[in-house]
Protein backbone atom coordinates (compact mmCIF):
# COMPACT_ATOMS: atom_id res chain seq x y z
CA UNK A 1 -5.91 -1.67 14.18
CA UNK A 2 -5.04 -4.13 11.33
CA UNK A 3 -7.85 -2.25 8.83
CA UNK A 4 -6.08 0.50 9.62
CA UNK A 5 -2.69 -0.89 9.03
CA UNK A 6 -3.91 -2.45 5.58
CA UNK A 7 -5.45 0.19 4.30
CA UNK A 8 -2.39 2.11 3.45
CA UNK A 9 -1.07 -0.39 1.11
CA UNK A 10 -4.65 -2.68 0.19
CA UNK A 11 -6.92 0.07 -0.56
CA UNK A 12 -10.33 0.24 1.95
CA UNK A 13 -11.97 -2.40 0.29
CA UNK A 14 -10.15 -4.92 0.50
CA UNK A 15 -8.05 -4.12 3.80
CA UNK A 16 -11.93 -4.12 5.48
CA UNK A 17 -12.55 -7.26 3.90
CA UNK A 18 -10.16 -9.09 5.01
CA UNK A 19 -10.19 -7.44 8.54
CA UNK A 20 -13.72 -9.10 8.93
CA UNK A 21 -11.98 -12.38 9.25
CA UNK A 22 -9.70 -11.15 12.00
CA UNK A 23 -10.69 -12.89 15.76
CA UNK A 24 -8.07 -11.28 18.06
CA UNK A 25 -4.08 -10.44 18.62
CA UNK A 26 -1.97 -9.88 21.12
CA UNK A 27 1.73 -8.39 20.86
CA UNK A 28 4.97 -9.80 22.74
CA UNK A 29 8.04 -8.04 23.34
CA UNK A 30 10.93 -10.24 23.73
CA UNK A 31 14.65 -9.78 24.35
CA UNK A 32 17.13 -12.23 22.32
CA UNK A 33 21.06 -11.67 22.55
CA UNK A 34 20.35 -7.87 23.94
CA UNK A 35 17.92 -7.01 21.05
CA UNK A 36 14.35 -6.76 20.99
CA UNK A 37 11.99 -8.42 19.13
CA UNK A 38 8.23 -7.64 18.75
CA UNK A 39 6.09 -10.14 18.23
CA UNK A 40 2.33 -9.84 16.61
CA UNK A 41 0.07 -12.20 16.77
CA UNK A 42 -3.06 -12.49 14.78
CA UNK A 43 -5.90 -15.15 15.25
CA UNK A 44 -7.89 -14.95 12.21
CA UNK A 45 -11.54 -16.62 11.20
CA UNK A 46 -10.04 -19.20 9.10
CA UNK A 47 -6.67 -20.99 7.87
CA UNK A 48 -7.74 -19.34 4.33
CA UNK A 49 -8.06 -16.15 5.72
CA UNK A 50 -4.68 -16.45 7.78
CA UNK A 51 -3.02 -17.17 4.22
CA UNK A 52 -4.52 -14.39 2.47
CA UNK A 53 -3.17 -12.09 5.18
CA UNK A 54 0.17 -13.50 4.73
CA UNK A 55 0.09 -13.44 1.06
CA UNK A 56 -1.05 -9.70 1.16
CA UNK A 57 1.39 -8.77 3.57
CA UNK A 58 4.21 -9.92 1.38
CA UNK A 59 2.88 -8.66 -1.56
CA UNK A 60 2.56 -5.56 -0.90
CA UNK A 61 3.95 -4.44 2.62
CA UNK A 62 6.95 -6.08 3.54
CA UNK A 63 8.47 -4.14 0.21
CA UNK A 64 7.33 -0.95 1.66
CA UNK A 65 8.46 -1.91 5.51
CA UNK A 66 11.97 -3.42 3.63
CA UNK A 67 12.50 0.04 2.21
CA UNK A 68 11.66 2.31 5.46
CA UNK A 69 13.50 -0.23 8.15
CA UNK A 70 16.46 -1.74 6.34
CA UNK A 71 18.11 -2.88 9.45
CA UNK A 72 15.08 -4.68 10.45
CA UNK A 73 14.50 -8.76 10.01
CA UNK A 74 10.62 -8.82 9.15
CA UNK A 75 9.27 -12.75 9.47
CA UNK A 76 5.15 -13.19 8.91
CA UNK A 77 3.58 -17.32 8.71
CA UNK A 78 0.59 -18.43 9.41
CA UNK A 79 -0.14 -21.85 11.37
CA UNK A 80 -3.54 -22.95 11.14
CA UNK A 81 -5.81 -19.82 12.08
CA UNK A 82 -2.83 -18.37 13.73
CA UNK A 83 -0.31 -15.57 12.05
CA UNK A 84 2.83 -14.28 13.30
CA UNK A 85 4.41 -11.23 12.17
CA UNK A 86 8.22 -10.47 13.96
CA UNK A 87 9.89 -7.33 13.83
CA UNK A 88 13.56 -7.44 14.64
CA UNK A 89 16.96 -5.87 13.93
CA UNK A 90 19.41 -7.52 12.11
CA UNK A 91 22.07 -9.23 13.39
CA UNK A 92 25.61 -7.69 12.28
């Protein structure tokens, strides 16, 4: 799944790179004021590799996801090992 999802925007190289260092995710689906919010998160090999995943993201995806879902509120951080990525709609 998150090769896959990098790919698009890293190139295979270095989406599969960087995949090696992913451990395990699980997603969350929560409910706040009547809206959901999905929740990703990532456990990667290192605290490095969590930041590289953020940085990439950032770079080069949330510009993309900005332009498709502009009534979305995208959030990714990394604690530690740990990264979370949220997915939710604006509040207006």
């Amino acid at each position: 799944g998150l090769r896959i999802w990098l790919e698009a925007f890293l190139g295979t190289q270095p989406a599969s790179d960087l995949a090696k260092s992913w451990r395990g995710d699980r997603y969350q689906l929560i409910e706040e004021n009547e809206k959901p919010i999905l929740i990703w998160y990532l456990e990667m090999a290192t605290a490095k590799s969590a930041e590289t995943l953020v940085a990439e993201v950032r770079r080069l995806i949330f510009p993309s996801i900005k332009e498709t879902q502009p009534k979305r509120k995208i959030e990714i951080t990394s604690q530690g090992s740990r990264v979370t990525f949220a997915n939710s709609p604006l509040n207006e």
